[in-house]
Protein backbone atom coordinates (compact mmCIF):
# COMPACT_ATOMS: atom_id res chain seq x y z
CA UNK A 1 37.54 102.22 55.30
CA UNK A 2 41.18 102.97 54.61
CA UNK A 3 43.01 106.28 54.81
CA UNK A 4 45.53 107.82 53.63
CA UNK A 5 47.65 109.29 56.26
CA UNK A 6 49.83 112.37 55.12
CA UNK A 7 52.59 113.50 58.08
CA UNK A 8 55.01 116.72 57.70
CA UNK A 9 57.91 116.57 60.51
CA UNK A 10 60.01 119.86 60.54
CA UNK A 11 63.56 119.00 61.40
CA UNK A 12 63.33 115.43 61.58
CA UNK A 13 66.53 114.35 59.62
CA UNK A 14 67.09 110.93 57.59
CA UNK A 15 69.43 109.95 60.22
CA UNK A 16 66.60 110.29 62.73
CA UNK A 17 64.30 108.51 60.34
CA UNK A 18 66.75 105.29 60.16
CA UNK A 19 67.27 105.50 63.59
CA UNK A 20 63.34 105.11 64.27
CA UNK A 21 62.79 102.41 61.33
CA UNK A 22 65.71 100.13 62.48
CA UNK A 23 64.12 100.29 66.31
CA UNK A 24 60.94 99.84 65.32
CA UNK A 25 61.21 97.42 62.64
CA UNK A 26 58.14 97.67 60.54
CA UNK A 27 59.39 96.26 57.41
CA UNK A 28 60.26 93.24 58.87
CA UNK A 29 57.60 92.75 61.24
CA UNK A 30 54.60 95.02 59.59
CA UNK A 31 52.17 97.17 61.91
CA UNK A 32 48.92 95.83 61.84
CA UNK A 33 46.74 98.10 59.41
CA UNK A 34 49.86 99.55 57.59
CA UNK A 35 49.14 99.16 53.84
CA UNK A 36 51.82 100.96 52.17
CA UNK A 37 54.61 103.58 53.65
CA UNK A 38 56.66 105.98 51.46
CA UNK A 39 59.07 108.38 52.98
CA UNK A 40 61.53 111.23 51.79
CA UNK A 41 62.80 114.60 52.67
CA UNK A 42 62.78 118.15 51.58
CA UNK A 43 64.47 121.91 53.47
CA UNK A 44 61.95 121.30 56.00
CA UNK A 45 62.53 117.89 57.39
CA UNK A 46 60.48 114.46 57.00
CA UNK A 47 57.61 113.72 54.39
CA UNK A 48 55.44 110.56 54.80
CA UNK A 49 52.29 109.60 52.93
CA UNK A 50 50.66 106.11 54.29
CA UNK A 51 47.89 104.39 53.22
CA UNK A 52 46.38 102.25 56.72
CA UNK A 53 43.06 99.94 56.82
CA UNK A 54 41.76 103.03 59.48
CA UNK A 55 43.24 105.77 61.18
CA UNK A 56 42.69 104.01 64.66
CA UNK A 57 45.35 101.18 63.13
CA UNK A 58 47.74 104.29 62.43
CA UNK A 59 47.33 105.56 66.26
CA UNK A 60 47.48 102.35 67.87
CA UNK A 61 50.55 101.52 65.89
CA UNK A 62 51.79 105.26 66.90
CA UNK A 63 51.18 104.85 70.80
CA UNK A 64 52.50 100.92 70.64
CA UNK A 65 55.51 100.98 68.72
CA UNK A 66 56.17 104.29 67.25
CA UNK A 67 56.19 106.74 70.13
CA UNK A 68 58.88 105.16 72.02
CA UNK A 69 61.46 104.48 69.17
CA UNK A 70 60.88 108.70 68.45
CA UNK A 71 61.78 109.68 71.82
CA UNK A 72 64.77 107.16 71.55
CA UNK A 73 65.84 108.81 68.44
CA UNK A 74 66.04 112.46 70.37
CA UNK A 75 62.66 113.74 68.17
CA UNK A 76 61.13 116.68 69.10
CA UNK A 77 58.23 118.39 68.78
CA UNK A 78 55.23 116.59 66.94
CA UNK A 79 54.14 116.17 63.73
CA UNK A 80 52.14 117.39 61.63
CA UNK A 81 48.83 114.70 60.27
CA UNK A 82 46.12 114.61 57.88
CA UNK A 83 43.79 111.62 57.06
CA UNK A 84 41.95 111.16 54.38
CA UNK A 85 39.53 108.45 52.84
CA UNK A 86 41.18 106.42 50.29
CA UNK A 87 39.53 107.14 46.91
CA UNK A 88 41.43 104.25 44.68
CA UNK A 89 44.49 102.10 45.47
CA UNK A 90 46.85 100.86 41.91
CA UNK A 91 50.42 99.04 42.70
CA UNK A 92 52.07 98.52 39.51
CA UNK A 93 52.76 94.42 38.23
CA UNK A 94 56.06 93.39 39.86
CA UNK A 95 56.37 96.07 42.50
CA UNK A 96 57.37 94.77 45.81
CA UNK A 97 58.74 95.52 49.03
CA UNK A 98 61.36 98.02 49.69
CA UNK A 99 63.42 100.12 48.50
């Protein structure tokens, strides 16, 4: 069943976040499980809601490819993660990759 994956990061900073994605590389080569991935920031650091086929696929893709681009990119700490069944999915006609 998918998930939705909601993950607050306190003073994780976009810089950070860039550093992690470019490492990584997950838009050009996806994780597998990862649905959809939207990121953005508020006065407490990083903001991510996912939507992954299970939350083992999330954790695998966390302990495989994730963890070691975060402790390249100097993050501290751990964040903070809530899962939740996916109710309904919609992705509007003509909306594609990223922005």
């Amino acid at each position: 069943m998918a998930v939705v994956m909601s993950m607050s990061w306190a003073g994780v900073n976009p810089e950070q976040y860039d550093m992690v994605r470019d490492t990584v590389g997950w838009e050009e080569t996806a994780p597998v499980g990862g649905e959809v991935h939207m990121a953005w920031f508020d006065t407490q650091g990083l903001r991510v809601v996912d939507v992954w086929e299970s939350e083992q696929a999330f954790r695998t893709f966390f302990a495989g490819r994730l963890a070691p681009a975060i402790e390249k990119a100097g993050i501290e700490g751990a964040p903070e993660t809530d899962f939740r069944p996916l109710h309904r999915r919609f992705i509007a006609p003509g909306v594609t990759g990223a922005a």
